[in-house]
Structures are given as C-alpha cells and as structure tokens.
C-alpha atoms as a PDB file:
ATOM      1  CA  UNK A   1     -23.958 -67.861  12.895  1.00  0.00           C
ATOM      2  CA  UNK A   2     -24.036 -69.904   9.652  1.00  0.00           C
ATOM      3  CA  UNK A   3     -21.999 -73.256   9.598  1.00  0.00           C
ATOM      4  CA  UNK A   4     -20.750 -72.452   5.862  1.00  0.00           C
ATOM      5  CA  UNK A   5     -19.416 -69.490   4.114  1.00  0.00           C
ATOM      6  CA  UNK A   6     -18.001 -68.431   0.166  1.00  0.00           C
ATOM      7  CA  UNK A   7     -15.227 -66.853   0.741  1.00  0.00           C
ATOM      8  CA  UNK A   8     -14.633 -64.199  -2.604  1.00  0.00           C
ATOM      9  CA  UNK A   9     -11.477 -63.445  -3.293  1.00  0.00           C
ATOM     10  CA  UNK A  10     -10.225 -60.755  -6.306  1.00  0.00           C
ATOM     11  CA  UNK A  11      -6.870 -61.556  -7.770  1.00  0.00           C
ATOM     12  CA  UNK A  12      -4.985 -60.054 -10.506  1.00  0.00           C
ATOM     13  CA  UNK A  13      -4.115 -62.975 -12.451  1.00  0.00           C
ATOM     14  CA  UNK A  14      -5.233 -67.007 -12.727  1.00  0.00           C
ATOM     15  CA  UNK A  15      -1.767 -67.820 -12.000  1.00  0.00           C
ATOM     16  CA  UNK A  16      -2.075 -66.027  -8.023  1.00  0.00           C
ATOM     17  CA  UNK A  17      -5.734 -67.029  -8.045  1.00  0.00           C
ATOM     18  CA  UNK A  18      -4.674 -70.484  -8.482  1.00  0.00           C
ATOM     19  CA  UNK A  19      -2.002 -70.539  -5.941  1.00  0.00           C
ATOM     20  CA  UNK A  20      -4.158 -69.236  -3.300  1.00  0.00           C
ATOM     21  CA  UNK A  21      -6.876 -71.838  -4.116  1.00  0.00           C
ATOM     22  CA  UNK A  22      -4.346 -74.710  -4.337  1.00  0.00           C
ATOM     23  CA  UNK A  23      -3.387 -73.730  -0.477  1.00  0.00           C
ATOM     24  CA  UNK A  24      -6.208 -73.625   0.798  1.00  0.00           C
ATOM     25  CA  UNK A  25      -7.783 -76.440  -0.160  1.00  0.00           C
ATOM     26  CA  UNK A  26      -4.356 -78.422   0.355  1.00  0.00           C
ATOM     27  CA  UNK A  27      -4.694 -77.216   3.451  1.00  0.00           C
ATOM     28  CA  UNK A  28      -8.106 -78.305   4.467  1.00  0.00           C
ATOM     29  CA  UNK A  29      -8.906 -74.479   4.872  1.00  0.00           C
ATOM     30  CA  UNK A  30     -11.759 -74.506   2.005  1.00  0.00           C
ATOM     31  CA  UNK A  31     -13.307 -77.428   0.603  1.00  0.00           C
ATOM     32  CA  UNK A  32     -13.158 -76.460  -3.091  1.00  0.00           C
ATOM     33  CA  UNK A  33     -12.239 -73.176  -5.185  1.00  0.00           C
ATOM     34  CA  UNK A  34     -14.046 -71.578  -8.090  1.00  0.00           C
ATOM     35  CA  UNK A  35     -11.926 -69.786 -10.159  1.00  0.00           C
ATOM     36  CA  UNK A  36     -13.837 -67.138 -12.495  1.00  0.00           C
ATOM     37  CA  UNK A  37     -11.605 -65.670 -15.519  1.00  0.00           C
ATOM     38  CA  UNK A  38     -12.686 -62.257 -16.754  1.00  0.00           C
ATOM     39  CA  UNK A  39     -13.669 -59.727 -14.334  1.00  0.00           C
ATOM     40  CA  UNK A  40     -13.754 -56.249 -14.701  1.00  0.00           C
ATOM     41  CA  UNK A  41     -13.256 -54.024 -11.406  1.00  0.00           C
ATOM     42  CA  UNK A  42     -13.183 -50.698 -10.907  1.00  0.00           C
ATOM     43  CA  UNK A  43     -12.043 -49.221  -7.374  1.00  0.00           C
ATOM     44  CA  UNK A  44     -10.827 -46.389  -6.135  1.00  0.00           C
ATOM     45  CA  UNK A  45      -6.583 -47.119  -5.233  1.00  0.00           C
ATOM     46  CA  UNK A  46      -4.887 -44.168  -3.561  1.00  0.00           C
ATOM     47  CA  UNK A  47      -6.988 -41.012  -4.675  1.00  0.00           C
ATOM     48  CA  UNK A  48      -7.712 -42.394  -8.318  1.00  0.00           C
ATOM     49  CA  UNK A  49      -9.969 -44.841  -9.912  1.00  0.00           C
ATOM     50  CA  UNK A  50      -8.824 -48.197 -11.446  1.00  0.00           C
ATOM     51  CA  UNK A  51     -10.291 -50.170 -14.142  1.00  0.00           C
ATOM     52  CA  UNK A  52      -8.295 -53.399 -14.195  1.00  0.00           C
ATOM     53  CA  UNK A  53      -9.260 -57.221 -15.393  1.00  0.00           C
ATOM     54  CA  UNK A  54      -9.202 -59.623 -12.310  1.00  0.00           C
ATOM     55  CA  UNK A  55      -9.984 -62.928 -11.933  1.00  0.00           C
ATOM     56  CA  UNK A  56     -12.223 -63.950  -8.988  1.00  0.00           C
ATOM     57  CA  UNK A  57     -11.856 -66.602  -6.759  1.00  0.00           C
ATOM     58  CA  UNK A  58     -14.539 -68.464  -4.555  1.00  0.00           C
ATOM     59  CA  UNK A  59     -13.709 -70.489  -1.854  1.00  0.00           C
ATOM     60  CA  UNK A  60     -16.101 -73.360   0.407  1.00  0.00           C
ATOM     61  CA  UNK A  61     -15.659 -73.632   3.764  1.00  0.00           C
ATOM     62  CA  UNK A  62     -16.715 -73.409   7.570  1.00  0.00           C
ATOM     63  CA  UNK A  63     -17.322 -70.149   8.933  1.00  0.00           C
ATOM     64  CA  UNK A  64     -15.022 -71.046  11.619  1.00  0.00           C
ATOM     65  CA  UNK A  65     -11.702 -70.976   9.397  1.00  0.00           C
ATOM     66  CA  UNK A  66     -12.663 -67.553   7.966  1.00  0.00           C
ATOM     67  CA  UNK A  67     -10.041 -66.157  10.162  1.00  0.00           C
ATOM     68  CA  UNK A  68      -7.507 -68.743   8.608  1.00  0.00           C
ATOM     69  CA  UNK A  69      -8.146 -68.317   5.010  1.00  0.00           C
ATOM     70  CA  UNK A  70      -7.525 -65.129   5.770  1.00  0.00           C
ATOM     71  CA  UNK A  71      -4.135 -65.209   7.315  1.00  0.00           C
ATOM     72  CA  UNK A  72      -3.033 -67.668   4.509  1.00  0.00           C
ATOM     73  CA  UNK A  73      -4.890 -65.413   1.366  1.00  0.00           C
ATOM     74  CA  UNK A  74      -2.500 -62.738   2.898  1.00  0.00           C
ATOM     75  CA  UNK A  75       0.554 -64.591   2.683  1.00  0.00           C
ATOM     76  CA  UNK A  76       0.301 -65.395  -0.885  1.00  0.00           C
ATOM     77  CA  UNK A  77      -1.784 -62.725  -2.227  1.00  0.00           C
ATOM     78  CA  UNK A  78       0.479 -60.261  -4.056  1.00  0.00           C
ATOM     79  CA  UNK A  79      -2.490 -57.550  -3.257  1.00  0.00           C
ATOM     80  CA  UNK A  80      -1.263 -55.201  -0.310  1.00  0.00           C
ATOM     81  CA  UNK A  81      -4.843 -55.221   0.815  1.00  0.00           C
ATOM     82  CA  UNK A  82      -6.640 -57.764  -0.911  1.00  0.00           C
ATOM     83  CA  UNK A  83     -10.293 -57.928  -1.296  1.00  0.00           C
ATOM     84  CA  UNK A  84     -11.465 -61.019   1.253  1.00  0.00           C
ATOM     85  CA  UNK A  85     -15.168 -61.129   1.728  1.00  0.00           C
ATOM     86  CA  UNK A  86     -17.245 -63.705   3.283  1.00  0.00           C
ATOM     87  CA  UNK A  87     -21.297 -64.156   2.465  1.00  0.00           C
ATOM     88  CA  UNK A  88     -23.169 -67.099   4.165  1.00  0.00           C
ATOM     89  CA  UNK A  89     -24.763 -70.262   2.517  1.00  0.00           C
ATOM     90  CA  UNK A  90     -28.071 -70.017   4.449  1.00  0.00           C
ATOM     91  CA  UNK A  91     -29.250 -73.291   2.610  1.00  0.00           C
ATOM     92  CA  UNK A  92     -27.241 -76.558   1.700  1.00  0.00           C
ATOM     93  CA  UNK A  93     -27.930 -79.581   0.282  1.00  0.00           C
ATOM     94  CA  UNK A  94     -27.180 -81.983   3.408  1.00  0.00           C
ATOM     95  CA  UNK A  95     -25.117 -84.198   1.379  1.00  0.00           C
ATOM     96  CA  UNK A  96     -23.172 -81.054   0.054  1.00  0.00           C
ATOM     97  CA  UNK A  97     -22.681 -79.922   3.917  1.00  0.00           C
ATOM     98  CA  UNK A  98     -21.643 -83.626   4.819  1.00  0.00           C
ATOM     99  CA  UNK A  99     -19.129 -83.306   2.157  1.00  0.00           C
ATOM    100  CA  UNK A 100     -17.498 -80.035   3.378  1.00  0.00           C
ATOM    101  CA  UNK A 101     -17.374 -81.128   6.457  1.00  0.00           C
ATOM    102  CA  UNK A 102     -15.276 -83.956   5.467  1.00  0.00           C
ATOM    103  CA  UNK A 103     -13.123 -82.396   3.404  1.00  0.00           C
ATOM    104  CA  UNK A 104     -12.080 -79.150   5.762  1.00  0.00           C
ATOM    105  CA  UNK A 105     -10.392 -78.495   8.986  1.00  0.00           C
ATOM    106  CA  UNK A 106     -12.526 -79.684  12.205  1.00  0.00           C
END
C-alpha cells in the first residue's frame, strides 16, 4: 500500500469546498488542500443526467486517514453522496513526504 494519497473531492460551491478543506487540514487529517474553481460535471442523479459547475477539491495526506477524511467530508459535505476518491502518489519528493508527515495525524 502507498504511504500517501490525493484525496478528490467534488463540491458544489468554493464556499463548502473551503469548509471541508479548512477541517481537514485543521484537523491534521490532510496536509494541504487544492481548491480548483470551474469544473464542469456531468453525472447521472436519480434516472437523469446533470450538467452542473463544481468546484474540485484535492486533499494530501496518509493513506491511513482515508477512512477519516472520509467520515469528516461526510459531515460537512452538503452532497447526500459525495464524490470521495482516493489515487496514490507512487513518487514523492522525500522532503515533500517529510513534510506531510509532519504536518498530519500519526
């Protein structure tokens, strides 16, 4: 299993993209947040298909709190099922894996 993972995240708005990244990283769940303005999703919702602006979210952390950022993306997230998906870093920089090692949960 990888050490590190990007969590992406799909919100509706910066405001509840914000709010979730502001947690988690105040929580020592992720060790930064990228938050990407300006998405365009489509989906299928309930038998029809969306086309919506979102705003994407990307959060840096340890493989081991995926579970975590989970649990706490759906507390805030004002998605019923939000879109939570993790993809592994196979390479880091050592200082940049130092660094979110420091800066998240042990």
């Amino acid at each position: 299993m990888t050490e590190f993972i990007e969590i992406e995240i799909t919100c509706p708005d910066a405001a509840s993209a914000e709010a979730v990244a502001r947690a988690c990283v105040g929580a020592r769940l992720a060790a930064c947040a990228n938050i990407r303005p300006g998405l365009r999703s489509l989906y299928r919702w309930q038998g029809t298909v969306q086309d919506d602006a979102e705003v994407g979210l990307t959060l840096k952390t340890r493989a081991a709190l995926f579970d975590a950022v989970c649990a706490e993306v759906v507390r805030l997230h004002p998605y019923e099922v939000p879109a939570i998906v993790a993809l592994p870093m196979v390479a880091v920089a050592p200082s940049f894996a130092d660094w979110l090692r420091a800066e998240t949960q042990p």
